[in-house]
Protein backbone atom coordinates (compact mmCIF):
# COMPACT_ATOMS: atom_id res chain seq x y z
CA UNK A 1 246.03 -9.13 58.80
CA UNK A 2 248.12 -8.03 55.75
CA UNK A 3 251.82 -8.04 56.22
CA UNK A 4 253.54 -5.02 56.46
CA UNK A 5 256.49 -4.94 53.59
CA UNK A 6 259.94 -4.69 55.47
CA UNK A 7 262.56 -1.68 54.10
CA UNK A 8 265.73 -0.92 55.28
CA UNK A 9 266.09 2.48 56.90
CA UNK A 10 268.76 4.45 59.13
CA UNK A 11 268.74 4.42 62.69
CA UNK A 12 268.32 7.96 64.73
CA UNK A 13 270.59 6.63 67.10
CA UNK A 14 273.17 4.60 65.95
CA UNK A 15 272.99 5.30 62.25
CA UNK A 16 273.31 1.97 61.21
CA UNK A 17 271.06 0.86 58.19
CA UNK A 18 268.11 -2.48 59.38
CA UNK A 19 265.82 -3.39 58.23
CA UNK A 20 262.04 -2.35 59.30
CA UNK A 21 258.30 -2.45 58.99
CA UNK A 22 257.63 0.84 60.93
CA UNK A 23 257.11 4.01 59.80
CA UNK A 24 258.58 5.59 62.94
CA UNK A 25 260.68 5.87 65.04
CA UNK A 26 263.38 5.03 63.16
CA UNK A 27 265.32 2.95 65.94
CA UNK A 28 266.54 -0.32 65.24
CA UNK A 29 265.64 -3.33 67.81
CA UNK A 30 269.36 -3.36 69.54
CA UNK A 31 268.67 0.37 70.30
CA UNK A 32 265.10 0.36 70.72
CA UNK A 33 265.82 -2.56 73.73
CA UNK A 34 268.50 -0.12 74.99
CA UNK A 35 265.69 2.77 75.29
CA UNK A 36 263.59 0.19 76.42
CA UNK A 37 265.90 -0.76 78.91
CA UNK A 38 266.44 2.60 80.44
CA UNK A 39 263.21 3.11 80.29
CA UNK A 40 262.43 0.35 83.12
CA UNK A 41 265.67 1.84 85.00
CA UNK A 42 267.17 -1.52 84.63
CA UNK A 43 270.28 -0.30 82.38
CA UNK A 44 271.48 2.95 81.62
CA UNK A 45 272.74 4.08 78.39
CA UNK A 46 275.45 7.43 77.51
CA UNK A 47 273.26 9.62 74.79
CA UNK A 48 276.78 10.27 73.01
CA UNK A 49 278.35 6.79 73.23
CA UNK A 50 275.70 4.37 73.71
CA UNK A 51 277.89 2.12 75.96
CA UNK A 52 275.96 0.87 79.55
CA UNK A 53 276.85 3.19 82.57
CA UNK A 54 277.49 0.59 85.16
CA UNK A 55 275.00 1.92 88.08
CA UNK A 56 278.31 2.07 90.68
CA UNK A 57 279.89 5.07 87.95
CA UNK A 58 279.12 8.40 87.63
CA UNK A 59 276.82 9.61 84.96
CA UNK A 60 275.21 13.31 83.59
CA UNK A 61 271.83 14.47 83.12
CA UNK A 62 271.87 17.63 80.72
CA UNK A 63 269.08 20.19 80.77
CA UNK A 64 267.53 18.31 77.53
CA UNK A 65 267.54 15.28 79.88
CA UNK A 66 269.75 13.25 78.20
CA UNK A 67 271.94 10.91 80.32
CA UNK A 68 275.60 11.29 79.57
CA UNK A 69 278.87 8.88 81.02
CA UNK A 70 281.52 10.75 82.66
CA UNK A 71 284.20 10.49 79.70
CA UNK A 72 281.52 12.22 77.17
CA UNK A 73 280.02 14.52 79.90
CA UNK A 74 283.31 16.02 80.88
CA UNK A 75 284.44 16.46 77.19
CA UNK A 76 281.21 17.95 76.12
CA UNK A 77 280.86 20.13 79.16
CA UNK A 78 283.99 21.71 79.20
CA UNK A 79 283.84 22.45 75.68
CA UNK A 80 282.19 25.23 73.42
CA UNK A 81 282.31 22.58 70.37
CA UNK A 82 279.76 19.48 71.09
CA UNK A 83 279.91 16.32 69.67
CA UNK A 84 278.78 15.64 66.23
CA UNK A 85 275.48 13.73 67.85
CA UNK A 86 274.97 16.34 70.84
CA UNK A 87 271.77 18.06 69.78
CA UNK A 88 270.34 21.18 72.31
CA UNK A 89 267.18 21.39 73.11
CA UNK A 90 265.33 23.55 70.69
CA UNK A 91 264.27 27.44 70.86
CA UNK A 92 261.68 28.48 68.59
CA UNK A 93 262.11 32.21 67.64
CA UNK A 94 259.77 34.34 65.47
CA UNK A 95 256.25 34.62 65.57
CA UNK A 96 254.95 30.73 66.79
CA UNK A 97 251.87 31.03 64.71
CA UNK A 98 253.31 30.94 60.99
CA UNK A 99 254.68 27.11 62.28
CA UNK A 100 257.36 27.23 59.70
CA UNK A 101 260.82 27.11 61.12
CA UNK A 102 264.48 27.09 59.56
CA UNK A 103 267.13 25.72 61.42
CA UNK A 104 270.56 26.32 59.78
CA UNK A 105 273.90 24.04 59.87
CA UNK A 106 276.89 26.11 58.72
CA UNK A 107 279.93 24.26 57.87
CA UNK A 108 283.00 26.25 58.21
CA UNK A 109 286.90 24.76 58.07
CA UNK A 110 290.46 25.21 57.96
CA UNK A 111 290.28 27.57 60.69
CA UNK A 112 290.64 24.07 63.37
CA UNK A 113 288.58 22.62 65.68
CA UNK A 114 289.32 25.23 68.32
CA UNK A 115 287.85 25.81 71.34
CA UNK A 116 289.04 28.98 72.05
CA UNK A 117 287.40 30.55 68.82
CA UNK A 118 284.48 28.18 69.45
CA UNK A 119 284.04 29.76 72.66
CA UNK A 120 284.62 34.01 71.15
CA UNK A 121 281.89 33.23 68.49
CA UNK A 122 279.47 31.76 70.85
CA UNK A 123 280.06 34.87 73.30
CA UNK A 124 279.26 37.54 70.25
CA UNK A 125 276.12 35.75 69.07
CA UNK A 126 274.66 35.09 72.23
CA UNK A 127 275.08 38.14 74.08
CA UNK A 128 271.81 38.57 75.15
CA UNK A 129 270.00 35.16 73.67
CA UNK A 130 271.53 31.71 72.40
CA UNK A 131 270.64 32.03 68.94
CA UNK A 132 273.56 29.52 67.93
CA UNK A 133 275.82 26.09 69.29
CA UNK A 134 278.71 25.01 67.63
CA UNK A 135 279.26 20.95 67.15
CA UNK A 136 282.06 19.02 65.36
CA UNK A 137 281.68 17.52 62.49
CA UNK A 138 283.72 14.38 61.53
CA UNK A 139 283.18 15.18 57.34
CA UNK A 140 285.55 18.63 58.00
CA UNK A 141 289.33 18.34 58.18
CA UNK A 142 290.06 21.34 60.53
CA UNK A 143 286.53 22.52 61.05
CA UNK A 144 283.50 23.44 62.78
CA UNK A 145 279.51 23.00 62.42
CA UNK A 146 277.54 26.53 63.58
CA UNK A 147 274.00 25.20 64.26
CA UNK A 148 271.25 28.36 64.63
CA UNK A 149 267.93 26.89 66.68
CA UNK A 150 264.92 27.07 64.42
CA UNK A 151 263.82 30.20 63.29
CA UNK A 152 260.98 31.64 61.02
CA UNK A 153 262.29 33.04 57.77
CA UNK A 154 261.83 36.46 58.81
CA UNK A 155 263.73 36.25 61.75
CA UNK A 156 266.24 34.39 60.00
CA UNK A 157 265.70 37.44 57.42
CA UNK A 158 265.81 40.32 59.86
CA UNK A 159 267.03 39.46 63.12
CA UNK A 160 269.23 35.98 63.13
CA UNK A 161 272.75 38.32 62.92
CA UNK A 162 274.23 36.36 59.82
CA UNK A 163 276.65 38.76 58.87
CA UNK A 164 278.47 39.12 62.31
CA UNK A 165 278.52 35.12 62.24
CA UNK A 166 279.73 34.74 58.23
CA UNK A 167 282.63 38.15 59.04
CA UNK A 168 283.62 36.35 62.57
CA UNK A 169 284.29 33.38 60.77
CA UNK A 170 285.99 34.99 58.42
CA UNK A 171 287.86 36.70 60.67
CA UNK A 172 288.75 33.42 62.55
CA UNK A 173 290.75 31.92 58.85
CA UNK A 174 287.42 29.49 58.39
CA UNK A 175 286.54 28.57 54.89
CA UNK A 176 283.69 27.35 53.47
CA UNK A 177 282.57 28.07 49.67
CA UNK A 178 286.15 27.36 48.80
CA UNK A 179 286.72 23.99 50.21
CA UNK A 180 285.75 20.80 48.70
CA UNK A 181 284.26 19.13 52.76
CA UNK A 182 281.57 22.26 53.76
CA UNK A 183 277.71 22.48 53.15
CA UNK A 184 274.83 24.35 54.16
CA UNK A 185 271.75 22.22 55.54
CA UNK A 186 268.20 23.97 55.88
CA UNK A 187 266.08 21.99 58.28
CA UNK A 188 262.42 22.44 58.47
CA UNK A 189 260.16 20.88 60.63
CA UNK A 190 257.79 18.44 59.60
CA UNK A 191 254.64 20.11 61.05
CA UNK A 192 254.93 22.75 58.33
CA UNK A 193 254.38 19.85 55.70
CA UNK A 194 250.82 19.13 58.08
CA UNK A 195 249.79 18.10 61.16
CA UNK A 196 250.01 14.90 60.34
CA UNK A 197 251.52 12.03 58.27
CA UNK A 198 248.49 11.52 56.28
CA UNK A 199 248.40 14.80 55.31
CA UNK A 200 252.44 15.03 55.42
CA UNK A 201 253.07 12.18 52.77
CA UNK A 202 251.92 13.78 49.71
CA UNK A 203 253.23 17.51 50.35
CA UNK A 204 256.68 15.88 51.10
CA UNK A 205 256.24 13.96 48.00
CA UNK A 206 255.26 17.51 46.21
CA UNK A 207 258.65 18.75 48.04
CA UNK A 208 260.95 16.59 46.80
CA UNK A 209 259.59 16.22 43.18
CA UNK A 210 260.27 19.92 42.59
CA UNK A 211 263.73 19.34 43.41
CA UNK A 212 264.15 16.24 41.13
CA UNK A 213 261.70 18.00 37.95
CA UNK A 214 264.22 21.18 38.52
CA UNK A 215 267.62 19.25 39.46
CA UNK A 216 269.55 21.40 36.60
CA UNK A 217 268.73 24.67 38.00
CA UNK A 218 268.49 23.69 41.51
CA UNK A 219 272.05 22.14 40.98
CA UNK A 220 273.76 25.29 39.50
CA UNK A 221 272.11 27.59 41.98
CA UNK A 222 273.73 25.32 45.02
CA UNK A 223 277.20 26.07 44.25
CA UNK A 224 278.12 22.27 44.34
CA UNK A 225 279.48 20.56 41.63
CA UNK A 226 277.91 17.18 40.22
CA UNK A 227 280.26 15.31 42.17
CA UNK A 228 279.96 16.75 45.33
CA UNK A 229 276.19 16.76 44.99
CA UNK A 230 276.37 12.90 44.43
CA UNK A 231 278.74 12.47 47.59
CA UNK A 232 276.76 15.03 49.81
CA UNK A 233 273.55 15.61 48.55
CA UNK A 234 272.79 12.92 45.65
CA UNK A 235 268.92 12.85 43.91
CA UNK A 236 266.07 10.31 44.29
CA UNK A 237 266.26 9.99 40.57
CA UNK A 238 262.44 9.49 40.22
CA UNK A 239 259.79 12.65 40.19
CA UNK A 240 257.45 11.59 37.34
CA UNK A 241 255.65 8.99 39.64
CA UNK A 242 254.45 9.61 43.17
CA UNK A 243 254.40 5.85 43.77
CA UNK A 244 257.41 5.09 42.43
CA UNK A 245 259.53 8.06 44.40
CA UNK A 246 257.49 6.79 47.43
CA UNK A 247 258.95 3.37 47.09
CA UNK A 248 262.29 4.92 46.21
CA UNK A 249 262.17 6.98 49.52
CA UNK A 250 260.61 4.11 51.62
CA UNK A 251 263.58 1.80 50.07
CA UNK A 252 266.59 4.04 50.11
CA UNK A 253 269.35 3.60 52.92
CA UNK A 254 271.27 6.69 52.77
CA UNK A 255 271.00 10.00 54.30
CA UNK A 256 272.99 11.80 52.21
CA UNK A 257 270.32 13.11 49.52
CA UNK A 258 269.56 16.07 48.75
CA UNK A 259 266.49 16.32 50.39
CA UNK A 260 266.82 13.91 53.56
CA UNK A 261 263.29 12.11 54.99
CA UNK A 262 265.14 10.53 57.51
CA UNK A 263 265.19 13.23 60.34
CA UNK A 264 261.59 12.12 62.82
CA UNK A 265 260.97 15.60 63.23
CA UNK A 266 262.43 17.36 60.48
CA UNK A 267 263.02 17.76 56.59
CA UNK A 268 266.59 18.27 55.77
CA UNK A 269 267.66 19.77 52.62
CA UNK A 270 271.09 19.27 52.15
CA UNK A 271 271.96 20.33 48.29
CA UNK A 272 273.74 24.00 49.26
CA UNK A 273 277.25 23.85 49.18
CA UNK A 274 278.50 26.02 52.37
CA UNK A 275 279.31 29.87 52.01
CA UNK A 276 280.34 32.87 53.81
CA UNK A 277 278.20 35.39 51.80
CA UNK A 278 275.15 36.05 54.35
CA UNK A 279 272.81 37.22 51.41
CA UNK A 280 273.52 33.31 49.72
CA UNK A 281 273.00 31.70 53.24
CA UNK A 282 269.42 33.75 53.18
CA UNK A 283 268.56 32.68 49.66
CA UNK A 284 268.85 29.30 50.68
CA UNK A 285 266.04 29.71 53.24
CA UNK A 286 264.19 31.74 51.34
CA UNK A 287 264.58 29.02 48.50
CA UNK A 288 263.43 26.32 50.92
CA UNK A 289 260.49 28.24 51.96
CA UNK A 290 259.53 29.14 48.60
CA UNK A 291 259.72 25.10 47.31
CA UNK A 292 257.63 24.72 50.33
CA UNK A 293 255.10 26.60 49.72
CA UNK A 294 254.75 25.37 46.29
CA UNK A 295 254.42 21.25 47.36
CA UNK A 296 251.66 22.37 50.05
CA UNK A 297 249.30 24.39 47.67
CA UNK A 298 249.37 22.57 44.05
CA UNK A 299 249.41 18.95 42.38
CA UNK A 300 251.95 16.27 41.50
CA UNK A 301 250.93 16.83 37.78
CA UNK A 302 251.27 20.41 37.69
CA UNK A 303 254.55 20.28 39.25
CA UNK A 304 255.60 18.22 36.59
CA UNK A 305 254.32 20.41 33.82
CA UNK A 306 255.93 23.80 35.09
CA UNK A 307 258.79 24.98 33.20
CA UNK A 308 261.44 27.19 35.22
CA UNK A 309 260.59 30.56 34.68
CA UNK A 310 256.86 29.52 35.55
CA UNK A 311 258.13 28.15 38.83
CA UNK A 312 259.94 31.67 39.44
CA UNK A 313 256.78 33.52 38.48
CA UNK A 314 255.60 33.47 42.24
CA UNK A 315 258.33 34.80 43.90
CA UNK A 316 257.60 38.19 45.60
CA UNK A 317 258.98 40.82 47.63
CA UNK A 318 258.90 38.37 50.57
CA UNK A 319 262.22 36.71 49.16
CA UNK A 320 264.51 39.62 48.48
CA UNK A 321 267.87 37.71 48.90
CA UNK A 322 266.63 35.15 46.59
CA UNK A 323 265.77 36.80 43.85
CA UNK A 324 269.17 39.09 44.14
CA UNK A 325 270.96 35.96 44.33
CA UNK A 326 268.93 34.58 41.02
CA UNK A 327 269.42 37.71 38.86
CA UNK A 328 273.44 37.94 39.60
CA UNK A 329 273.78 34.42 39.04
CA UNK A 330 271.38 35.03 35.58
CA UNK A 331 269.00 32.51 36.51
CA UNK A 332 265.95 34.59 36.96
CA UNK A 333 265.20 34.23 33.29
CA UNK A 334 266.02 30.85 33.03
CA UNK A 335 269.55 32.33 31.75
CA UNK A 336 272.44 30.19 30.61
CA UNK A 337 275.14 30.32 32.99
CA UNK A 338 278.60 28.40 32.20
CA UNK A 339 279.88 29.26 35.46
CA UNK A 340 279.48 28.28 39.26
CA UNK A 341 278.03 31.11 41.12
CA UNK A 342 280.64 33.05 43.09
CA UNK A 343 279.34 32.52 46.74
């Protein structure tokens, strides 16, 4: 039996880099004997922490059914801000048969890490259905995450309430364009690349190669600046080859690109600096969707040999905000603009 070649990958849990031969989970062995461990009910393990629950303490079962120690359990559950690795368990909204669904991260700081205002923005939003959660986020100085569950783009479009959540911030002295710490990460779910990873690979190959071939444009419609694309959101740095981004992918050990592979269940794309304009934090998704499209109906090769206002050609009605965005920003044209776009 052949081998398999060994790469070194991120760990879901931990997020330490080791080195593997699977293509998924991505769990290293220390964690994977942890899971393993709990699994046969001989250990037990805190979902936040990861340190053993001795079986004389106390320990939390959320309604996701992850076990929690008393220390993380009684921070996160009196709290309206979870912890940076709390996730909730998902709601789908929209119409379940399009299988394409957004789920937004919204970084917002210098307003603090308050509970209180946490707690007010949580209560307008979810007044009659928990749209959003709020998390911490260690990369913020006096910050917050917002976190929408996934969404289809029109919901996201016509019913996710993005400008009460951009004005309440607002409201609540949270930045986020103007700082030099927030993003705005559109997650997709894997699914929506194919049902499965043979028929995943090459339309998240497609996916990322349009953002390398168009890197430029892409860049200067994000709002970040080169440097804060190569500390947040850097590039693969390959797109004429599908083997050689494949190895580049299967190789790299950071999670920080601009279009993240690392996520089991989702695509992250991480390039959009983070904003307070709702029409922007639409355009983004809209974007997203768009590029999506695109890598699940053409070729490597004719990605490659599109020029920019080729790639715009297909936009339609469907992505109002986007194309706004693209004309005031004088991109639509393919446009020189000297100047960030004021988001």
């Amino acid at each position: 039996m052949k081998q398999q070649r060994e790469v070194i990958t991120i760990c879901d849990i931990c997020e330490r880099p080791y080195k593997s031969s699977r293509i998924s989970p991505f769990i290293c062995d220390d964690c994977l004997k942890k899971l393993n461990n709990f699994a046969n009910n001989s250990s037990l393990y805190c979902n936040e922490c990861m340190s053993e629950i001795n079986k004389n303490e106390p320990y939390h079962i959320d309604d996701s059914g992850f076990i929690y120690c008393d220390a993380c359990f009684s921070y996160s559950g009196s709290s309206s801000i979870l912890p940076h690795r709390r996730k909730k368990f998902p709601l789908f909204y929209g119409d379940k048969s399009t299988m394409n669904f957004y789920g937004v991260e919204l970084e917002a700081d210098g307003g603090g890490k308050s509970n209180p205002k946490a707690s007010k923005l949580l209560k307008l939003i979810n007044n009659e259905q928990e749209l959003i959660y709020i998390k911490s986020d260690n990369s913020l100085s006096k910050g917050i995450e917002v976190v929408t569950h996934p969404a289809t783009l029109q919901f996201h479009q016509n019913e996710m309430p993005w400008e009460e959540i951009t004005n309440s911030l607002k409201n609540m002295h949270y930045k986020s364009y103007k700082t030099s710490t927030c993003g705005l990460h559109i997650h997709i779910n894997r699914t929506a690349f194919g049902n499965t990873e043979i028929e995943r690979l090459p339309n998240l190959l497609r996916f990322v190669c349009v953002f390398e071939r168009f890197w430029p444009e892409l860049l200067q419609f994000s709002g970040r600046t080169s440097e804060e694309a190569d500390k947040w959101a850097s590039r693969y740095g390959i797109y004429n080859s599908p083997s050689q981004l494949l190895s580049k992918i299967q190789e790299d050990n950071t999670r920080n690109r601009c279009v993240n592979l690392r996520k089991q269940t989702t695509v992250e794309v991480r390039l959009f600096h983070g904003t307070l304009n709702p029409q922007f934090i639409l355009a983004a998704i809209e974007l997203v969707d768009y590029i999506r499209s695109i890598s699940v109906s053409t070729t490597f090769s004719n990605i490659l040999n599109l020029s920019w206002p080729v790639l715009l050609n297909g936009l339609t009605d469907s992505y109002p905000n986007l194309l706004a965005c693209l004309k005031i920003a004088g991109m639509y044209k393919n446009d020189p603009v000297d100047t960030r776009i004021d988001i």
